[in-house]
Protein backbone atom coordinates (compact mmCIF):
# COMPACT_ATOMS: atom_id res chain seq x y z
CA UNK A 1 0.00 0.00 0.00
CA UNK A 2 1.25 3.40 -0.65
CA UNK A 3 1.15 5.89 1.87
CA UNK A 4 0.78 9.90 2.02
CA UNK A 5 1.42 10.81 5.71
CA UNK A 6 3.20 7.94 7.01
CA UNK A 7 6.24 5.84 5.53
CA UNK A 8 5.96 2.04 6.10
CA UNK A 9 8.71 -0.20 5.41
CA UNK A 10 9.86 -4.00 7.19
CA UNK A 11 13.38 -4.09 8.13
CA UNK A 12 14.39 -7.45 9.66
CA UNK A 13 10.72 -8.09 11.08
CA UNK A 14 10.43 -4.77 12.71
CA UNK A 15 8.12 -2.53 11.21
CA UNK A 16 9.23 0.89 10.84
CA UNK A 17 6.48 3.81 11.15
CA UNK A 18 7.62 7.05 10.28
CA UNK A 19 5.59 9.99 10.50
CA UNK A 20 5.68 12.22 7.68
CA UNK A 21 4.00 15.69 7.37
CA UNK A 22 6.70 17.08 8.21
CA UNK A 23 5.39 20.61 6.45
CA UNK A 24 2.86 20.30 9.24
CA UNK A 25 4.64 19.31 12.14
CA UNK A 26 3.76 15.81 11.73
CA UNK A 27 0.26 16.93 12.96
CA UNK A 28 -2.70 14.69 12.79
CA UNK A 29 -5.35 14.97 10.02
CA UNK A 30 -8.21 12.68 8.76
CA UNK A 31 -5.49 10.88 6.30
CA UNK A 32 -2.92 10.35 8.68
CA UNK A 33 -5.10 8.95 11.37
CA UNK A 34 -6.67 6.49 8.44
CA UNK A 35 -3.30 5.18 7.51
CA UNK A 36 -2.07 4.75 10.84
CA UNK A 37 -4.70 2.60 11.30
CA UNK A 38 -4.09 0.63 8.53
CA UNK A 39 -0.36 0.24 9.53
CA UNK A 40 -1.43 -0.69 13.15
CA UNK A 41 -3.91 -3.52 11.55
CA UNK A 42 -0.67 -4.46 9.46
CA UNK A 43 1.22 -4.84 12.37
CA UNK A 44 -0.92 -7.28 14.22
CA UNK A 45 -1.80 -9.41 11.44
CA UNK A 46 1.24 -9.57 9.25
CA UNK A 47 3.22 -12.80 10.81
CA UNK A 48 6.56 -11.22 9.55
CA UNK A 49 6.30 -8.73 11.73
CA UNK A 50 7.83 -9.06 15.41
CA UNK A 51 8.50 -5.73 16.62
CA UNK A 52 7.18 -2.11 15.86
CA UNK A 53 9.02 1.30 15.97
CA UNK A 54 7.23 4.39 15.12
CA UNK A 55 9.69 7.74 15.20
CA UNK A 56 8.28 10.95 12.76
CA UNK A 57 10.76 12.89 10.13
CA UNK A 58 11.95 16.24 11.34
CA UNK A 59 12.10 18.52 14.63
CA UNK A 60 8.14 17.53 16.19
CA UNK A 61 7.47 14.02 16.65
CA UNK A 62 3.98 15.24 16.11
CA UNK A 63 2.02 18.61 17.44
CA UNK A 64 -1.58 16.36 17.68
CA UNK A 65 -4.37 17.18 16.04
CA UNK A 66 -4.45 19.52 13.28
CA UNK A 67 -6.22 22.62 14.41
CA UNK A 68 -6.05 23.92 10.81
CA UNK A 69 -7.94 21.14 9.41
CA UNK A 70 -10.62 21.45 11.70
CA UNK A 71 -10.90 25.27 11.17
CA UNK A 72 -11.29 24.48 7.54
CA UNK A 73 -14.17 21.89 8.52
CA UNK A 74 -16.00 24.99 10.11
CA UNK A 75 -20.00 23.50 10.60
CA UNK A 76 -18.53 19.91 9.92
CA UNK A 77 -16.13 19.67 12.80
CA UNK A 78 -17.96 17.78 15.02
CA UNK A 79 -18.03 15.25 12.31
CA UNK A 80 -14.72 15.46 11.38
CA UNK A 81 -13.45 15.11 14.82
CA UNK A 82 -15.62 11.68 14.96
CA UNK A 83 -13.60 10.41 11.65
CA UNK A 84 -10.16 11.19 13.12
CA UNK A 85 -10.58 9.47 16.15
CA UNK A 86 -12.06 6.50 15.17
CA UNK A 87 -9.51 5.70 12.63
CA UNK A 88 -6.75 7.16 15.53
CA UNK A 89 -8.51 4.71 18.24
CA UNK A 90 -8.58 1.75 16.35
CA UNK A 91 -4.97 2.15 15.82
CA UNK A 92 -3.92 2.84 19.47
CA UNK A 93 -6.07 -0.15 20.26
CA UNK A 94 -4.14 -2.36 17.85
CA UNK A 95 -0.84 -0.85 19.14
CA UNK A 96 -1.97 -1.57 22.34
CA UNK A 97 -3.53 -5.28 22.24
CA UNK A 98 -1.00 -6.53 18.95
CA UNK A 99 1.54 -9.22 20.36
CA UNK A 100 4.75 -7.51 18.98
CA UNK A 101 6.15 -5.13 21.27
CA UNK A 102 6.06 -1.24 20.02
CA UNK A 103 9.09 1.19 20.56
CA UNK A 104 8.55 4.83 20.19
CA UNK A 105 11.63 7.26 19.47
CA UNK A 106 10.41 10.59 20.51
CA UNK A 107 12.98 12.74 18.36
CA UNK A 108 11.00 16.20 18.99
CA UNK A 109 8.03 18.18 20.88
CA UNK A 110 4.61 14.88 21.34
CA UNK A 111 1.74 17.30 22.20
CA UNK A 112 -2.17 16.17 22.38
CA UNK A 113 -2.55 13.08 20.34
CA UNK A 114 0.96 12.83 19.73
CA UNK A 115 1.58 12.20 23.00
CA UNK A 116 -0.68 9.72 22.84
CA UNK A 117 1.17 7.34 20.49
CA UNK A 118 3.92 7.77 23.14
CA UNK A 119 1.35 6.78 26.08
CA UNK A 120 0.60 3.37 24.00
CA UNK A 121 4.32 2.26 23.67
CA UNK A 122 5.91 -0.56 25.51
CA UNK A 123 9.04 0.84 25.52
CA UNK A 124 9.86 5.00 24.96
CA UNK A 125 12.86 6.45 24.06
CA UNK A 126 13.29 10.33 23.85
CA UNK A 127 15.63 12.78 22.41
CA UNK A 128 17.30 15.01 25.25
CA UNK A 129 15.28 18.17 23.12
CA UNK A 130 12.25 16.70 23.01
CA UNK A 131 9.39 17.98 24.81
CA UNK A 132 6.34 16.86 25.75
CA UNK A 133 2.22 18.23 27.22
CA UNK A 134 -0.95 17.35 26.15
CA UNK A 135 -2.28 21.13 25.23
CA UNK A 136 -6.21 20.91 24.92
CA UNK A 137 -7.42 22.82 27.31
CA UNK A 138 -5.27 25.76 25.86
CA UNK A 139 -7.59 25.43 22.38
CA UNK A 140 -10.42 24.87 24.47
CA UNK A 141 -10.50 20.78 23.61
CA UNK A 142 -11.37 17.68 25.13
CA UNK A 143 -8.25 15.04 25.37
CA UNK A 144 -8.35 11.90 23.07
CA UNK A 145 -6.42 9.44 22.08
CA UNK A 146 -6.33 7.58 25.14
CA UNK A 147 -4.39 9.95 27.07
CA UNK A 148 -7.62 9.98 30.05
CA UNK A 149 -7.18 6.18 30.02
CA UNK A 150 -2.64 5.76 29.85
CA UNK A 151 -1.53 8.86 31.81
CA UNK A 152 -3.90 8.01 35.53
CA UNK A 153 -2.12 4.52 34.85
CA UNK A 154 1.73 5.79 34.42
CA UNK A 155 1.77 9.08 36.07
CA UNK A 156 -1.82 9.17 39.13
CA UNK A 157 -4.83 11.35 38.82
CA UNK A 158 -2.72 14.04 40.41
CA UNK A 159 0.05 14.91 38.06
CA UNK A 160 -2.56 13.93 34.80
CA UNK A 161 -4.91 16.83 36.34
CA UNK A 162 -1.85 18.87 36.06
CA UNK A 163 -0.64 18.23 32.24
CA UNK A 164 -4.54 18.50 31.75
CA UNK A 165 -5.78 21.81 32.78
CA UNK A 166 -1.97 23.55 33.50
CA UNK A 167 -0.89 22.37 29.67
CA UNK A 168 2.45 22.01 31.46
CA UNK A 169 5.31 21.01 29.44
CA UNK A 170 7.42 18.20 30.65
CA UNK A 171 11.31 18.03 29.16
CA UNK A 172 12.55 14.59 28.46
CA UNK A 173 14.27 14.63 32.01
CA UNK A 174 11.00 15.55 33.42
CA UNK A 175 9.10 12.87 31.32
CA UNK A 176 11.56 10.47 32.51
CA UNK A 177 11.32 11.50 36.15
CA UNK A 178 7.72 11.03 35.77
CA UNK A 179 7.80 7.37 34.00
CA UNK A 180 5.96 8.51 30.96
CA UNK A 181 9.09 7.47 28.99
CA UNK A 182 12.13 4.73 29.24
CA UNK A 183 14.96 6.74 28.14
CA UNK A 184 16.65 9.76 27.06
CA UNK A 185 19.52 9.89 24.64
CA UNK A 186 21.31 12.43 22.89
CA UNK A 187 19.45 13.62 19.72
CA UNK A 188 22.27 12.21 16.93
CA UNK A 189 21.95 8.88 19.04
CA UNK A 190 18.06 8.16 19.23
CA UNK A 191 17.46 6.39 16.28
CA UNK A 192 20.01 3.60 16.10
CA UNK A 193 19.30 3.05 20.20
CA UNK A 194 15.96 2.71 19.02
CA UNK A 195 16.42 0.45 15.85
CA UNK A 196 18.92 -1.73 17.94
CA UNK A 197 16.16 -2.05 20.89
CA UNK A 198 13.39 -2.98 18.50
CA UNK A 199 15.84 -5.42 16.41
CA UNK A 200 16.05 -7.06 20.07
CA UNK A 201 12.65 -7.25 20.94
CA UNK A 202 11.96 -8.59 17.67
CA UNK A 203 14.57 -11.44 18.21
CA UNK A 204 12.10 -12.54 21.55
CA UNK A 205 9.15 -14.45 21.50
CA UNK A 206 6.29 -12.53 19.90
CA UNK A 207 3.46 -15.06 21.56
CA UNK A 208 4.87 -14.98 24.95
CA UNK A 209 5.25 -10.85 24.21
CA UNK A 210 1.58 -10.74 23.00
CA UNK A 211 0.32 -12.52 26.15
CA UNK A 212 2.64 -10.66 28.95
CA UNK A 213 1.00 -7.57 26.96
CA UNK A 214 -2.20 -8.71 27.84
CA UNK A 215 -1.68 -9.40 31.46
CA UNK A 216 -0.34 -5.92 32.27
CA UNK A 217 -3.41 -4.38 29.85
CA UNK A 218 -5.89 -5.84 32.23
CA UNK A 219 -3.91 -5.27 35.73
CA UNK A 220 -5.78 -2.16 36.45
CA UNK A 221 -8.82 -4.26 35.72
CA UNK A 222 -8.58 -7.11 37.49
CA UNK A 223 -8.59 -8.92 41.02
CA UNK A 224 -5.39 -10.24 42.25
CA UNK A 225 -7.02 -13.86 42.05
CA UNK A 226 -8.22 -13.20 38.68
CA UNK A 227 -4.61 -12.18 37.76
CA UNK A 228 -2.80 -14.84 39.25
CA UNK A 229 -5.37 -17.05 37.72
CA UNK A 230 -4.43 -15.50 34.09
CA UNK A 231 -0.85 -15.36 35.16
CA UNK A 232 -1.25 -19.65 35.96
CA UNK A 233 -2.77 -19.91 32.52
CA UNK A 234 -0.33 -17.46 30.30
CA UNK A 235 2.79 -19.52 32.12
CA UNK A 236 0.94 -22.77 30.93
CA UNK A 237 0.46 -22.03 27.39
CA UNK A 238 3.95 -20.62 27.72
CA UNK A 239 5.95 -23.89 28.82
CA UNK A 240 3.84 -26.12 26.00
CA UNK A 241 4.27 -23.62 23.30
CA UNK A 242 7.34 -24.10 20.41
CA UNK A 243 8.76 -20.60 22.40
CA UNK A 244 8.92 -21.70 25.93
CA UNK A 245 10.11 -24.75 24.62
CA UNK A 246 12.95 -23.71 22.80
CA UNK A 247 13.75 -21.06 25.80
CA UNK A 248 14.22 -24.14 28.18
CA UNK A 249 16.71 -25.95 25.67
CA UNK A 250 18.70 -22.85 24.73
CA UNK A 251 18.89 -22.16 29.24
CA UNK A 252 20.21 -25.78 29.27
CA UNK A 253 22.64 -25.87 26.36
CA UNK A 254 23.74 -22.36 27.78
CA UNK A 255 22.83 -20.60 24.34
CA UNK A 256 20.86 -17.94 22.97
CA UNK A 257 17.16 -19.16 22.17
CA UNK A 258 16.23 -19.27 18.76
CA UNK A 259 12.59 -18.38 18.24
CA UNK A 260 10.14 -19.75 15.84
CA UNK A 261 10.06 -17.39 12.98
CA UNK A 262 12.92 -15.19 14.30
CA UNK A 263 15.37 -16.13 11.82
């Protein structure tokens, strides 16, 4: 498929996602929402596929939603805001639920829905310049994207009500202090750390990813029986599956494990 807002390529089963309106600071817009949802689909369906990095092209990871576009829309708005985020949920919700694991390299400023494809990472690695607030309430706008469901889980009602009605913005340093992200590297190293961490994850084994990614999805959810109960199961499925199986031989024969379909 050929894409106008995003690039798409598979690089040694990682899928690369790279964000590319530059022009328009890598803001969101009906197109770029539908195509990220397309990608995210691609991503949990396409077997090659093991690991995910999405990074964006220029100095803003992405500024969110793009207020010009919905100026433009004038009495269709409302309607227009409905087509953005539905294509833009659906792909957080495959990002979030997919079983291989998803690496973000923040190289610039995540605001609003851009900080929301940070939120749904597994693992986040920043630039030292980037930056990083959520910025609705400034325009007068509700937050989506799943930031009111990712940022009470990593961060406590506390410090979201303050990135929500302050529109503070966090430096990496600060982002890092406050667990919303993994990392922060200097900006000329970001993007190899980040390729070299998703070429690792990618080497791991994507069922026994997908299911630990489905354990820590429903923690908030759950009661600690009913989570040791899935935890009994997961471990179960683990030890009979090819993965668990080869993980055990490669401990023994002191080697590194070979996944099925890592190669």
């Amino acid at each position: 498929m050929k894409y106008e807002t995003i690039k798409f390529e598979i690089l040694e089963h990682v899928a690369c996602i790279t964000l590319n309106r530059e022009e328009a600071a890598n803001a969101l817009n009906l197109k770029m929402a539908e195509e990220l949802m397309e990608a995210a689909i691609r991503c949990d369906t396409d077997e090659q596929i093991r690991a995910v990095l999405i990074t964006a092209r220029g100095k803003m990871f992405c500024a969110g939603g793009d207020l010009k576009v919905f100026s433009e829309a004038e009495s269709e708005v409302g309607k227009l805001a409905k087509q953005i985020t539905t294509s833009l949920h659906a792909a957080i919700s495959r990002f979030a639920r997919m079983a291989p694991p998803l690496v973000v390299a923040a190289n610039g400023t995540a605001a609003g829905g851009g900080l929301s494809l940070v939120l749904v990472a597994d693992m986040v690695l920043a630039a030292r310049s980037a930056k990083f607030t959520l910025a609705y309430t400034r325009a007068g706008l509700v937050p989506d994207g799943s930031s009111t469901y990712f940022l009470p889980r990593l961060i406590g009602l506390r410090r979201t009500r303050e990135l929500i009605f302050s529109n503070r913005v966090l430096t990496a340093e600060e982002a890092l202090d406050w667990q919303l992200i993994n990392r922060v590297l200097d900006d000329d190293q970001l993007q190899d750390e980040a390729e070299r961490l998703a070429k690792t994850l990618s080497e791991g084994p994507l069922q026994t990813h997908g299911m630990i990614k489905q354990l820590l999805s429903d923690t908030f959810s759950s009661e600690l029986e009913s989570q040791m109960e899935a935890e009994s199961r997961g471990l179960a499925t683990a030890l009979s599956g090819d993965e668990g199986q080869e993980g055990i031989r490669a401990f023994l024969e002191k080697r590194k494990p070979r996944f099925p379909g890592s190669e």
